[in-house]
PDB file of N, CA and C in Angstrom:
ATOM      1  N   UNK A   1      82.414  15.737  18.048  1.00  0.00           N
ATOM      2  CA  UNK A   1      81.839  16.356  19.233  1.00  0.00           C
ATOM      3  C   UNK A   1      80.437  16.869  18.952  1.00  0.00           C
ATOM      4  N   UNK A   2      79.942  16.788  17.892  1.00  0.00           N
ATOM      5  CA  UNK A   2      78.680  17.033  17.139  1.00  0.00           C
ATOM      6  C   UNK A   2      78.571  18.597  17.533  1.00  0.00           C
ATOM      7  N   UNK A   3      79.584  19.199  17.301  1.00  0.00           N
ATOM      8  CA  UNK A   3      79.132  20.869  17.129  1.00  0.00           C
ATOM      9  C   UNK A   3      78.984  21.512  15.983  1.00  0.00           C
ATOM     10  N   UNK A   4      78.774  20.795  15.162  1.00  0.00           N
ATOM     11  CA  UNK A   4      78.507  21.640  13.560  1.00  0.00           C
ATOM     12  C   UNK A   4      77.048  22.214  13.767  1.00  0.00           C
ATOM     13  N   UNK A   5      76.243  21.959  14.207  1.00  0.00           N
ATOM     14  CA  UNK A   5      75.092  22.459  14.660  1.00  0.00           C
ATOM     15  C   UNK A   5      74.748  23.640  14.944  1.00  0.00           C
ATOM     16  N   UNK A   6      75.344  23.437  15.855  1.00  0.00           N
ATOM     17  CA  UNK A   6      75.341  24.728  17.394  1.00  0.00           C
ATOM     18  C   UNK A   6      76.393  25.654  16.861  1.00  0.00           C
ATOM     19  N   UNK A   7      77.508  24.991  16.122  1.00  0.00           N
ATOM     20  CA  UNK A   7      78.348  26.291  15.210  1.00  0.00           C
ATOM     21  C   UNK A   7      77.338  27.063  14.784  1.00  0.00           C
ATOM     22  N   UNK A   8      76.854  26.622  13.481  1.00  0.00           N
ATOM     23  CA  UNK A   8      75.612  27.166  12.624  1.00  0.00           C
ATOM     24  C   UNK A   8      74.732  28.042  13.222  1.00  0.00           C
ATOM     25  N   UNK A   9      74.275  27.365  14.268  1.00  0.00           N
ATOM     26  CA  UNK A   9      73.742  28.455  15.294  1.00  0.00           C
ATOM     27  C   UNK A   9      73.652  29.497  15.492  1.00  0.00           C
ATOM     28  N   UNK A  10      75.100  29.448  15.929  1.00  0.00           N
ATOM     29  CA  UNK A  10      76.430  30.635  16.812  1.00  0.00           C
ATOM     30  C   UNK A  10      76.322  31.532  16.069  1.00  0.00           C
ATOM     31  N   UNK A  11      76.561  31.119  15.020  1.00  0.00           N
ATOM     32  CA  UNK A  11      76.906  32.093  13.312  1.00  0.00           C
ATOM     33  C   UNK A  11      75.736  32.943  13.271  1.00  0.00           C
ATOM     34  N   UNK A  12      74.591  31.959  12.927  1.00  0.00           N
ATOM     35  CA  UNK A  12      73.436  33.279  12.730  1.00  0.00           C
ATOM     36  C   UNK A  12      72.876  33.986  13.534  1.00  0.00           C
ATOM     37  N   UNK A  13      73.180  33.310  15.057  1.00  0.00           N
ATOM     38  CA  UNK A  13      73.072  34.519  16.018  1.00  0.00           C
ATOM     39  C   UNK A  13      73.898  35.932  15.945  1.00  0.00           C
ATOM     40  N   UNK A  14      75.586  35.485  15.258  1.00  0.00           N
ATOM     41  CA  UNK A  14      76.377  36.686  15.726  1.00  0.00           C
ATOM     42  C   UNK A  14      76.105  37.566  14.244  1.00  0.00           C
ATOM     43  N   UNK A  15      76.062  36.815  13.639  1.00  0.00           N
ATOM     44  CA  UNK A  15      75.601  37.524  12.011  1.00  0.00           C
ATOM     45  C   UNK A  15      74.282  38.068  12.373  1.00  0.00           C
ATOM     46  N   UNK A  16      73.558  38.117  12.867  1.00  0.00           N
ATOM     47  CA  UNK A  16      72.266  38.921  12.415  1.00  0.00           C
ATOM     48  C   UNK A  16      72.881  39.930  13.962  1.00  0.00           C
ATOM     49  N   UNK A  17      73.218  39.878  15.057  1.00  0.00           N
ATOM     50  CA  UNK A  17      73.734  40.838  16.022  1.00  0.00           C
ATOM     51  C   UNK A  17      74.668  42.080  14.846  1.00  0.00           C
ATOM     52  N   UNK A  18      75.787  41.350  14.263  1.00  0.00           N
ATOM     53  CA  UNK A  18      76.682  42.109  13.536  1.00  0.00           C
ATOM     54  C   UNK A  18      75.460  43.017  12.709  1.00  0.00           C
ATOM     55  N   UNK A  19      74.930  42.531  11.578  1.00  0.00           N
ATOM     56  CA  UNK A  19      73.891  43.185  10.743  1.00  0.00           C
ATOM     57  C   UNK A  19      73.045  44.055  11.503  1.00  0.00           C
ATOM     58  N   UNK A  20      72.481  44.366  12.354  1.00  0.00           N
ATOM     59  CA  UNK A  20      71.342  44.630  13.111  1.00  0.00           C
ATOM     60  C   UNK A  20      72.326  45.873  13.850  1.00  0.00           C
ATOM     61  N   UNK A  21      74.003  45.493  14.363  1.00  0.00           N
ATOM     62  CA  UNK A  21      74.345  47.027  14.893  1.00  0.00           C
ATOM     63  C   UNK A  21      74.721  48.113  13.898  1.00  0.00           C
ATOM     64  N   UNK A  22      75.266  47.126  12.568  1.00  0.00           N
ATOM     65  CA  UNK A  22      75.499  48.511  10.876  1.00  0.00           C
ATOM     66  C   UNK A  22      74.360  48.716  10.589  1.00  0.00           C
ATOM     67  N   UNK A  23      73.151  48.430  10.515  1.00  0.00           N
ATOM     68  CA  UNK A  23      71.595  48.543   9.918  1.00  0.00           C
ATOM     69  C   UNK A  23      70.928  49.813  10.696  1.00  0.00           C
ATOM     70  N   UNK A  24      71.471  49.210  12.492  1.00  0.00           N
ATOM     71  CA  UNK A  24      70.513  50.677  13.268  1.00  0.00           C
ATOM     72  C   UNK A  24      70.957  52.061  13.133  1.00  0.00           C
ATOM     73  N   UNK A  25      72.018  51.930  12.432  1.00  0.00           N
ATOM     74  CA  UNK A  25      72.931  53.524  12.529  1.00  0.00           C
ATOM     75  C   UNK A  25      71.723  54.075  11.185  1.00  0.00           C
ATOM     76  N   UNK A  26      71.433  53.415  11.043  1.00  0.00           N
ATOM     77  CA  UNK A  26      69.857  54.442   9.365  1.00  0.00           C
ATOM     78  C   UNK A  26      70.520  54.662   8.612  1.00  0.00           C
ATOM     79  N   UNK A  27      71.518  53.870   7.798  1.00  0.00           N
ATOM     80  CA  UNK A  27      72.150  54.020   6.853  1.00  0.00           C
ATOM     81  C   UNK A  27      70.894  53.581   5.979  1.00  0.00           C
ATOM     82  N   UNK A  28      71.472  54.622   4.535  1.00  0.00           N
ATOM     83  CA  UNK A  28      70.575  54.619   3.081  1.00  0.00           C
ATOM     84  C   UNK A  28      70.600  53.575   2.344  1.00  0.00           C
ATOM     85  N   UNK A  29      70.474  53.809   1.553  1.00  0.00           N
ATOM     86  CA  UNK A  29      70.439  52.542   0.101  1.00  0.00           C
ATOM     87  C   UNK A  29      71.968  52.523  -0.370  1.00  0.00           C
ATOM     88  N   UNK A  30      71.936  51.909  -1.822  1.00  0.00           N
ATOM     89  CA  UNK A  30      72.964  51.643  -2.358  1.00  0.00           C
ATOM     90  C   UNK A  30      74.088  51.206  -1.811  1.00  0.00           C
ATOM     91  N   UNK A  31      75.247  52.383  -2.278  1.00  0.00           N
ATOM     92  CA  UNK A  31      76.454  52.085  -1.695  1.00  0.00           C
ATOM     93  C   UNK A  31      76.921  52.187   0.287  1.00  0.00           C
ATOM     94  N   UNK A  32      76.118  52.826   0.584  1.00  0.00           N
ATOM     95  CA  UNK A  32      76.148  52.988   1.757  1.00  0.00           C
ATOM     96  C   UNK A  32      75.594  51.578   2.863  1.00  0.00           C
ATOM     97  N   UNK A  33      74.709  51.125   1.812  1.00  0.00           N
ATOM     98  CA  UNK A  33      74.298  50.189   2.477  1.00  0.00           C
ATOM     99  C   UNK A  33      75.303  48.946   2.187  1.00  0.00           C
ATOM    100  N   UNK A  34      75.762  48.862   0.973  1.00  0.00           N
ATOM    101  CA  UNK A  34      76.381  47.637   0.740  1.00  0.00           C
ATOM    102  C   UNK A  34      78.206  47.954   1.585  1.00  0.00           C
ATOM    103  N   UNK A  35      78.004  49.247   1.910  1.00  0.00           N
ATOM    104  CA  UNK A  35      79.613  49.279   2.849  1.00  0.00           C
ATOM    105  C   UNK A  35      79.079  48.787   4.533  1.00  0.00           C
ATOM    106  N   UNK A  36      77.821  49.146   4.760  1.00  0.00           N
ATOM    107  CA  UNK A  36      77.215  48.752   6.141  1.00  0.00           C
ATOM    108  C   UNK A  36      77.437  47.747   6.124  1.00  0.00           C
ATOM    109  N   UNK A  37      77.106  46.282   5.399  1.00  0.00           N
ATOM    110  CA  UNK A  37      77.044  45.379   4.875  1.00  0.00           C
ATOM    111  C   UNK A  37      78.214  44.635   5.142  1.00  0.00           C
ATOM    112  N   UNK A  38      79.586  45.427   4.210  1.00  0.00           N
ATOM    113  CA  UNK A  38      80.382  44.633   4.551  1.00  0.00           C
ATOM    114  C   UNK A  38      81.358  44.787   5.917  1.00  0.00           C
ATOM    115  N   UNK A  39      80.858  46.034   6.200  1.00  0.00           N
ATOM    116  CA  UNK A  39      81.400  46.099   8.042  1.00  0.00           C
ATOM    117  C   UNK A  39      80.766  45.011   8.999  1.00  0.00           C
ATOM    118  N   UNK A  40      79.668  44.877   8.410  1.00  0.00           N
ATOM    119  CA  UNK A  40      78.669  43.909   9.265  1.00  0.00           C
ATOM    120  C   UNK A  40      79.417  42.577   8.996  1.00  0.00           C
ATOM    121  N   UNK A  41      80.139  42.406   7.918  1.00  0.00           N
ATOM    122  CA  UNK A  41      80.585  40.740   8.075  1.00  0.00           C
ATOM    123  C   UNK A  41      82.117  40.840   8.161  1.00  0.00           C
ATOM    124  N   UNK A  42      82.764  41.785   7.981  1.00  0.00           N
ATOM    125  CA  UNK A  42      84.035  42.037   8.510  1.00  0.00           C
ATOM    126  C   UNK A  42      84.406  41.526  10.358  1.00  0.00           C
ATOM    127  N   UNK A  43      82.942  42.058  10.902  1.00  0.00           N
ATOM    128  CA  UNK A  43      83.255  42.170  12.419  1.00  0.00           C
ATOM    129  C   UNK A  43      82.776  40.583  12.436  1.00  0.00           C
ATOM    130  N   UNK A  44      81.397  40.263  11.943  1.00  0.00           N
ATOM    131  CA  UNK A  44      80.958  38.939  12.169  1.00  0.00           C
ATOM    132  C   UNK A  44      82.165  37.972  11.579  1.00  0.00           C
ATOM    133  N   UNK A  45      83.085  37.899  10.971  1.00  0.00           N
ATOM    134  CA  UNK A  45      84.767  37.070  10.630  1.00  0.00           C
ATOM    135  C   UNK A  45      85.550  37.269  11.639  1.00  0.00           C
ATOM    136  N   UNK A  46      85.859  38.535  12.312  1.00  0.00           N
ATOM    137  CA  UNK A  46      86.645  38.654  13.147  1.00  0.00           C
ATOM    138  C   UNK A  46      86.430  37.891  14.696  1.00  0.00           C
ATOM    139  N   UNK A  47      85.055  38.265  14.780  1.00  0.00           N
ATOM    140  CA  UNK A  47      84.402  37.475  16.020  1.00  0.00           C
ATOM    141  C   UNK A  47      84.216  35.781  15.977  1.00  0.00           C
ATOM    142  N   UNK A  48      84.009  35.463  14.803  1.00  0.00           N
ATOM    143  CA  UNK A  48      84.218  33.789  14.450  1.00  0.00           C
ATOM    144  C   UNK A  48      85.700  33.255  14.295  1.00  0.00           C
ATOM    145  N   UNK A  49      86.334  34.156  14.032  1.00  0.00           N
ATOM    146  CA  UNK A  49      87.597  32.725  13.330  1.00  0.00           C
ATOM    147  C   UNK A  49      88.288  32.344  14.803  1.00  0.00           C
ATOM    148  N   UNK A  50      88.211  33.105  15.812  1.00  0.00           N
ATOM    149  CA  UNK A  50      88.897  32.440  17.204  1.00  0.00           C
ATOM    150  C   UNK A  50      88.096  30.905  17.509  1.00  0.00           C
ATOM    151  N   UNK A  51      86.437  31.695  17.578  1.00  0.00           N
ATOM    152  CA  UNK A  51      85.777  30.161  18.066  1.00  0.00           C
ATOM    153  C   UNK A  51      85.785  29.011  17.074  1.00  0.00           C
ATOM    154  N   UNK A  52      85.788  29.529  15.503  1.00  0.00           N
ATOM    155  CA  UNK A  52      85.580  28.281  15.124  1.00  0.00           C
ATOM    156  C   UNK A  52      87.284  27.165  15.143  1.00  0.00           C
ATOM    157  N   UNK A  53      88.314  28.181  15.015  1.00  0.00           N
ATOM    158  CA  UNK A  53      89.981  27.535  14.907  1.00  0.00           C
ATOM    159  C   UNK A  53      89.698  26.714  16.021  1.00  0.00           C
ATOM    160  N   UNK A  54      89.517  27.412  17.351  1.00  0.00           N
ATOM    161  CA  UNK A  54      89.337  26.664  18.749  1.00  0.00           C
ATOM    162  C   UNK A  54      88.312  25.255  18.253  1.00  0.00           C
ATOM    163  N   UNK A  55      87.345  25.352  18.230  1.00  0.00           N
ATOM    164  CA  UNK A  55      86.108  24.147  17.887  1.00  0.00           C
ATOM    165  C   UNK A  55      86.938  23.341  17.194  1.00  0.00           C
ATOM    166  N   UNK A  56      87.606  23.269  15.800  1.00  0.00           N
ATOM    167  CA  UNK A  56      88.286  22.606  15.072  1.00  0.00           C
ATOM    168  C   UNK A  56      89.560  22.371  15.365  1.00  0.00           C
ATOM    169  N   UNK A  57      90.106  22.488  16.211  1.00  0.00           N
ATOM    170  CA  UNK A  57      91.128  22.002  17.284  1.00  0.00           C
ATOM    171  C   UNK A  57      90.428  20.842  17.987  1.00  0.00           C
ATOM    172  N   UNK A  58      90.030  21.306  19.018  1.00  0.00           N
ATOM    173  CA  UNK A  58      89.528  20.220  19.729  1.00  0.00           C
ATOM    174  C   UNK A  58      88.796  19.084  19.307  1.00  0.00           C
ATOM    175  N   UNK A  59      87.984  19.207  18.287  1.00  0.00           N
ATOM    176  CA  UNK A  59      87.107  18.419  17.379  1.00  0.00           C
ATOM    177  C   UNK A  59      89.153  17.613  16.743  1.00  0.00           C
ATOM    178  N   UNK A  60      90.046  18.298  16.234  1.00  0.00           N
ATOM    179  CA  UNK A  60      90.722  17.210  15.778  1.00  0.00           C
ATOM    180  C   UNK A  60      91.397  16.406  16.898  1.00  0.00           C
ATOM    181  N   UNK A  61      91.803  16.943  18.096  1.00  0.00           N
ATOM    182  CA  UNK A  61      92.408  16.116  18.875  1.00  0.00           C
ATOM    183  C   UNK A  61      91.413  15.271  19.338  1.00  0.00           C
ATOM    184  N   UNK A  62      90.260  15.401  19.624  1.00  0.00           N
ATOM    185  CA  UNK A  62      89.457  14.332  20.551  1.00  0.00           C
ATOM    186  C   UNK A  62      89.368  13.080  19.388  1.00  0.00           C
ATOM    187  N   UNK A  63      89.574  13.226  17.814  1.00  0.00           N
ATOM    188  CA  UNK A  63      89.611  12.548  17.389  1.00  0.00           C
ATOM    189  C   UNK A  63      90.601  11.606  17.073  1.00  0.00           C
ATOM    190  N   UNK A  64      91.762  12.231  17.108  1.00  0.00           N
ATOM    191  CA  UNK A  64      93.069  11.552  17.315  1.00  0.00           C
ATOM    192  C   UNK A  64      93.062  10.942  18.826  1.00  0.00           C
ATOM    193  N   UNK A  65      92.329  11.080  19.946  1.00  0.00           N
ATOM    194  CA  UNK A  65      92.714  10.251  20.806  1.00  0.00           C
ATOM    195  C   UNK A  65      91.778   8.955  21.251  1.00  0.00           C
ATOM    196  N   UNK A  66      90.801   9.260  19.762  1.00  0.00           N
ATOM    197  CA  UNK A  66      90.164   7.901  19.386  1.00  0.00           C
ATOM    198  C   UNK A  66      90.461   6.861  18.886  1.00  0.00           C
ATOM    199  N   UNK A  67      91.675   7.600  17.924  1.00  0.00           N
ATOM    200  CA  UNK A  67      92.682   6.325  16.881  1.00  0.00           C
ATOM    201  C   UNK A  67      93.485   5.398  17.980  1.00  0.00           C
ATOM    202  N   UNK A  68      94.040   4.733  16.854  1.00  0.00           N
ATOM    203  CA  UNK A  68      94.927   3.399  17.912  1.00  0.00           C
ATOM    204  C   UNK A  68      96.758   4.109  17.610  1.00  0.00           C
ATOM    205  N   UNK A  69      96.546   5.437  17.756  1.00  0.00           N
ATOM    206  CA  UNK A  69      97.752   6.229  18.295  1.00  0.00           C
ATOM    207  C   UNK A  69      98.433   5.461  19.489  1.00  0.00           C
ATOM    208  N   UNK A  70     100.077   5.369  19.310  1.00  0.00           N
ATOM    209  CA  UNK A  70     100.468   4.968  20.655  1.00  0.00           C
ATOM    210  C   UNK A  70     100.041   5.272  22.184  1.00  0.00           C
ATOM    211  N   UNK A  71      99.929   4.350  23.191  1.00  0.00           N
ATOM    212  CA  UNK A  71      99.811   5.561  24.441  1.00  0.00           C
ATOM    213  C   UNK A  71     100.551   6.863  24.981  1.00  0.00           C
ATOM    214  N   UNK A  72     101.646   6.741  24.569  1.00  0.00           N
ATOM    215  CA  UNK A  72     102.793   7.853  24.906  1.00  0.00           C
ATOM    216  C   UNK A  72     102.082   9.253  23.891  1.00  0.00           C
ATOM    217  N   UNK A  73     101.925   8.835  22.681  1.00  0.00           N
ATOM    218  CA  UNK A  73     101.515  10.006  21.726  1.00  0.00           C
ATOM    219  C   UNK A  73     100.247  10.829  22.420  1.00  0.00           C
ATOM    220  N   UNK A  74      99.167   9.539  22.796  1.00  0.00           N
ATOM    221  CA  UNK A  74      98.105  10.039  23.347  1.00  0.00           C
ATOM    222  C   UNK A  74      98.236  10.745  24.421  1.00  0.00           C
ATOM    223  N   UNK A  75      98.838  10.437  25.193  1.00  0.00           N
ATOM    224  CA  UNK A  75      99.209  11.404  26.796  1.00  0.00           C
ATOM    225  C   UNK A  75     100.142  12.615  26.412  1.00  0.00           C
ATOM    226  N   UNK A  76     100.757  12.970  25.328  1.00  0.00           N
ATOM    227  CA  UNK A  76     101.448  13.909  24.943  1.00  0.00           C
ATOM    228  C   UNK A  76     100.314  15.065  23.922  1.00  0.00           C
ATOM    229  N   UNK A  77      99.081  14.286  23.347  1.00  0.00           N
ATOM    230  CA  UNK A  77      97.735  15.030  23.122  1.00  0.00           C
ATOM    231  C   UNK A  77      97.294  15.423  24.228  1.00  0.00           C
ATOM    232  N   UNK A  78      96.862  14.682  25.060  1.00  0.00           N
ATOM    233  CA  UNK A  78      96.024  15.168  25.984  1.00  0.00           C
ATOM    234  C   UNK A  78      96.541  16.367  27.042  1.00  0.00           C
ATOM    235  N   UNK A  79      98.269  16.207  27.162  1.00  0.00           N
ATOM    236  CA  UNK A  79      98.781  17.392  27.586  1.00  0.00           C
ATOM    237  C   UNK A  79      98.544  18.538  26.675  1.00  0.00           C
ATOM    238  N   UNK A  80      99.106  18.601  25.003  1.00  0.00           N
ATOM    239  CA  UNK A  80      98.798  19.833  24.555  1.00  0.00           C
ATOM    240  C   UNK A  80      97.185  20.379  24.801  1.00  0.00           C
ATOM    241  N   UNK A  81      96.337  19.292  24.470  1.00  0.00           N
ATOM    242  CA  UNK A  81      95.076  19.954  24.969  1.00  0.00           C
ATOM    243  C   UNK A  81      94.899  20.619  26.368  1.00  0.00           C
ATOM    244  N   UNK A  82      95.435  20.255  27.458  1.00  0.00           N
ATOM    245  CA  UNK A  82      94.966  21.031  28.438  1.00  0.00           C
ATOM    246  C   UNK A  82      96.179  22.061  28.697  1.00  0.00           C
ATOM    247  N   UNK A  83      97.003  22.130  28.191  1.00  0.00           N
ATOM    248  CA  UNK A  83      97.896  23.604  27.902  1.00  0.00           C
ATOM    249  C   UNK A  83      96.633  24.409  27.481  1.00  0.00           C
ATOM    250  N   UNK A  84      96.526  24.309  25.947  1.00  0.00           N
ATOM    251  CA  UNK A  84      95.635  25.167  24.841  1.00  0.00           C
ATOM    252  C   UNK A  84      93.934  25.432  25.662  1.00  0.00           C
ATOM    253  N   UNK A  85      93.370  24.567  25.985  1.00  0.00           N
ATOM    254  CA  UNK A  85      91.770  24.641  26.287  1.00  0.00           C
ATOM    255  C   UNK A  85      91.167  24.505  28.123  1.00  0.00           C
ATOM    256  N   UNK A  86      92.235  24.470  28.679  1.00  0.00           N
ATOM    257  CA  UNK A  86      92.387  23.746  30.254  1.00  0.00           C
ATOM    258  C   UNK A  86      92.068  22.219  30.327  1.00  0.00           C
ATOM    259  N   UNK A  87      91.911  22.046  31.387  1.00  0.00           N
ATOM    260  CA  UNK A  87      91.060  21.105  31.825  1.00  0.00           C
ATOM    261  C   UNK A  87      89.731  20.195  31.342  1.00  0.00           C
ATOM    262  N   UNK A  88      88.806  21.131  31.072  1.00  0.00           N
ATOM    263  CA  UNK A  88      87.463  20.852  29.871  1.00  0.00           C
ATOM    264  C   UNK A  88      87.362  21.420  28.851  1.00  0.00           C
ATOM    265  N   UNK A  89      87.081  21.179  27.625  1.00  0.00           N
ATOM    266  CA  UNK A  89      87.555  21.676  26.598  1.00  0.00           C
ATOM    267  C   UNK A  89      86.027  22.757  26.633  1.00  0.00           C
ATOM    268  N   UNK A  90      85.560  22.927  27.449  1.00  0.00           N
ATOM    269  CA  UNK A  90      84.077  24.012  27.314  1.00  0.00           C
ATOM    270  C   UNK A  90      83.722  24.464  26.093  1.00  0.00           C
ATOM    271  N   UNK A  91      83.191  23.084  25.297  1.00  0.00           N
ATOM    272  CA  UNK A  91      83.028  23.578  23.879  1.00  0.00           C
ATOM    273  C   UNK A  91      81.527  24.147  23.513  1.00  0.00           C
ATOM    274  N   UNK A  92      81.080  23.989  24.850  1.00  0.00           N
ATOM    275  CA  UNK A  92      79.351  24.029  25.054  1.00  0.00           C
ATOM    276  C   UNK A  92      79.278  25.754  25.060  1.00  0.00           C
ATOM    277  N   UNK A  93      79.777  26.175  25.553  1.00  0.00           N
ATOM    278  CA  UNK A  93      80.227  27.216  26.351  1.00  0.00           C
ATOM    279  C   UNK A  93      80.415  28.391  25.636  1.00  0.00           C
ATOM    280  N   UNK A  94      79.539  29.536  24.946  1.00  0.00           N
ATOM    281  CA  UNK A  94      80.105  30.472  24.233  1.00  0.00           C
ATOM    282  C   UNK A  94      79.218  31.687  24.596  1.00  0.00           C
ATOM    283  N   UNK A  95      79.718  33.080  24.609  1.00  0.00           N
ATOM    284  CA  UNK A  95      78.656  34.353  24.716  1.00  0.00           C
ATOM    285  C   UNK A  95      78.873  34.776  23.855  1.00  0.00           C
ATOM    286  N   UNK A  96      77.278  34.795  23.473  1.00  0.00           N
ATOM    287  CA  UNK A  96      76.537  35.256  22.544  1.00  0.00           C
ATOM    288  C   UNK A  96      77.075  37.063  22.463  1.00  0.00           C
ATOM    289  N   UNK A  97      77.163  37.366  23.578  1.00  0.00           N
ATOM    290  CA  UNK A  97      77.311  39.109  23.580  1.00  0.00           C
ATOM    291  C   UNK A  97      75.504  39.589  23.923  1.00  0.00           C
ATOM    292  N   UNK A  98      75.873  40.801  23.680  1.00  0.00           N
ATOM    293  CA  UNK A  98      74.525  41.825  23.907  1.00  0.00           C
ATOM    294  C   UNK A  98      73.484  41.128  22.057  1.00  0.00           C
ATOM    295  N   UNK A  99      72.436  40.611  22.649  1.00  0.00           N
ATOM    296  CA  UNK A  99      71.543  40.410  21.551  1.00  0.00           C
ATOM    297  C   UNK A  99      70.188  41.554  21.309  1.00  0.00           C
TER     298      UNK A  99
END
């Protein structure tokens, strides 16, 4: 689906958002900073692993319904996909949040 890109993207948009809200609180040096630090990528993990599991879902089924999978299998993909993602898999589709 060529979203490794726009993943990458995603990432350093929400990673420097994450960094930038532990950074403005005027935390000091050292240890204080390296605990800012890892709050900052604690939240930036928590906020990624939904979109990227989702992305890598859909990225595997659209690829399985490229193979020469039976037709029955394939129409039994294409149902779990629109259970899980609806209708369009809106992979384009993500907020950024407050930047």
């Amino acid at each position: 689906m060529g979203q490794g890109g726009s993943a990458a993207m995603e990432d350093e948009i929400v990673l420097a958002r994450c960094l930038a809200q532990e950074m403005r609180d005027g935390n000091g040096g050292g240890l204080q900073l390296q605990t800012s630090v890892g709050i900052a990528f604690d939240k930036y993990v928590k906020e990624r692993r939904r979109r990227i599991l989702r992305l890598s879902m859909q990225t595997y089924f659209r690829q399985l319904l490229q193979s020469t999978l039976p037709l029955p299998v394939k129409l039994v993909i294409v149902a779990i996909s629109i259970v899980l993602f609806g209708r369009s898999f809106n992979h384009g589709q993500y907020d950024y949040g407050q930047l």
